[in-house]
Protein backbone atom coordinates (compact mmCIF):
# COMPACT_ATOMS: atom_id res chain seq x y z
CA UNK A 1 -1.41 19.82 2.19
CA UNK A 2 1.34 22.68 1.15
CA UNK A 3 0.86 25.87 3.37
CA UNK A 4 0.32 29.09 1.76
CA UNK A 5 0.29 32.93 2.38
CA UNK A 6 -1.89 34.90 1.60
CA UNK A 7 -0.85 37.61 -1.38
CA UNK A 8 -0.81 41.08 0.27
CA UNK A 9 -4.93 42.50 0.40
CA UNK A 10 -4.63 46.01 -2.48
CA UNK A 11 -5.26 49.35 -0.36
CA UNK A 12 -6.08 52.52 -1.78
CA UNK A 13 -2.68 55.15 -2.00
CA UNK A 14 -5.40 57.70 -0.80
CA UNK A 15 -5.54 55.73 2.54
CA UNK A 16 -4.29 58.32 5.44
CA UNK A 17 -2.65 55.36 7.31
CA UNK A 18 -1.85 52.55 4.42
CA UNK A 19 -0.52 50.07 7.39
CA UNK A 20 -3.77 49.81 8.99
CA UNK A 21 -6.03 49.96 5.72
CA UNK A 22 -3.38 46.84 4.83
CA UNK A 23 -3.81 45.08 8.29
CA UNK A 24 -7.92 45.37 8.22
CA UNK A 25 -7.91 44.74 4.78
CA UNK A 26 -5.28 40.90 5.91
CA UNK A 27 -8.36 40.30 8.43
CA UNK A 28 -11.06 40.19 6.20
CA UNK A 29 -8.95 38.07 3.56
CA UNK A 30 -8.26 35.95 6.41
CA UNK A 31 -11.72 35.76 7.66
CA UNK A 32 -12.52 35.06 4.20
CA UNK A 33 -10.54 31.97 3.99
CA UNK A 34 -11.34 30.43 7.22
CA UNK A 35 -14.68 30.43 6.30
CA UNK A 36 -14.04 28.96 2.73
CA UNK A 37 -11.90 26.44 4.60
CA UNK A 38 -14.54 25.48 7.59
CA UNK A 39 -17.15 25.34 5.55
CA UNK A 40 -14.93 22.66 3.13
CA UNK A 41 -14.42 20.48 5.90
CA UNK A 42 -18.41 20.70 6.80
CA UNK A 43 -19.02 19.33 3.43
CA UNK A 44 -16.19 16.67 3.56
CA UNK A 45 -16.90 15.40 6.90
CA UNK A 46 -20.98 15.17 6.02
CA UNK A 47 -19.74 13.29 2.70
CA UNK A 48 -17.45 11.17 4.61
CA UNK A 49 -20.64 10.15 7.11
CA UNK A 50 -22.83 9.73 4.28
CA UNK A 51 -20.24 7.26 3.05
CA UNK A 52 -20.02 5.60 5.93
CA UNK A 53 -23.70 4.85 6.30
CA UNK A 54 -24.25 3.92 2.63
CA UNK A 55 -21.22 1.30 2.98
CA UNK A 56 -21.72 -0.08 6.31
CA UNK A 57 -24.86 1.32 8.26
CA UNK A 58 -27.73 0.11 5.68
CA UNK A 59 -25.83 -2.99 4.94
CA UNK A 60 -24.83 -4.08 8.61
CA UNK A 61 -21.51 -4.28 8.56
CA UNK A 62 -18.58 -3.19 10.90
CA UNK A 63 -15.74 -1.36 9.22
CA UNK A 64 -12.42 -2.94 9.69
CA UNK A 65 -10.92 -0.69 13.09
CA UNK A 66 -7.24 -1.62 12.06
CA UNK A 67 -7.33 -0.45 8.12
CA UNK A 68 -8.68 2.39 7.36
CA UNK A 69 -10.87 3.56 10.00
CA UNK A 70 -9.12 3.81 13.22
CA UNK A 71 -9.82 7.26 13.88
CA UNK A 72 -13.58 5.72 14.45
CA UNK A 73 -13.95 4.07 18.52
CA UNK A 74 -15.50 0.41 18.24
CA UNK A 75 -18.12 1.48 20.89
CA UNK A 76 -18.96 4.66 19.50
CA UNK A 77 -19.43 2.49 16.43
CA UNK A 78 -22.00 0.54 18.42
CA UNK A 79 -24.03 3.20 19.95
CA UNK A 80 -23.96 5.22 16.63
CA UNK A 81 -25.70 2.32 14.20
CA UNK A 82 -28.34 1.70 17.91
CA UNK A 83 -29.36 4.94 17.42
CA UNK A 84 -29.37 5.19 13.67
CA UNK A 85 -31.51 1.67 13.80
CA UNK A 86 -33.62 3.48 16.61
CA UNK A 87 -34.19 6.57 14.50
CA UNK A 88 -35.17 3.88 11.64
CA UNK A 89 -37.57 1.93 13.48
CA UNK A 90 -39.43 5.12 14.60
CA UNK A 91 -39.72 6.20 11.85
CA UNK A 92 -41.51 2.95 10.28
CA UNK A 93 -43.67 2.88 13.23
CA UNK A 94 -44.94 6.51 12.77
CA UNK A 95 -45.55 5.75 9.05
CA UNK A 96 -47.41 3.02 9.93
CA UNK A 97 -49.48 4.48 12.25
């Protein structure tokens, strides 16, 4: 990803102090963009799960630790898809009851 600055915020020429109407005005553009950018990665990392479960969870499969996915721990692999199945079968058993 290419780094970028941020174009200097407009202030008013009517401002008393321009400097500090130019630094609060570089805080909320900043604030601004760290949202935008937080609330990007939110939606890629919940795509990136939802992935993950459509391609390996529901079918029962492992992903391959070496290619691809070796960010992901083998036994936090494990515990995840116990507690997704858990979640699962509770949720048949309350359906059926």
């Amino acid at each position: 990803m290419v780094n970028f600055t941020l174009p200097a915020p407009e202030v008013d020429s009517d401002e008393e102090d321009p400097d500090e109407a130019e630094k609060i005005a570089r805080k909320i553009m900043e604030q601004k963009v760290k949202d935008w950018a937080l609330k990007k990665m939110a939606e890629l990392f919940k795509n990136w799960k939802k992935r993950l479960n459509k391609l390996f969870v529901k079918k029962n499969k492992t992903p391959d630790f070496n290619k691809g996915y070796e960010k992901i721990k083998e036994n936090l692999w494990r515990t995840r898809n116990q507690r997704k199945l858990w979640k699962s079968l509770q949720k048949m058993r309350q359906m059926l009851l």
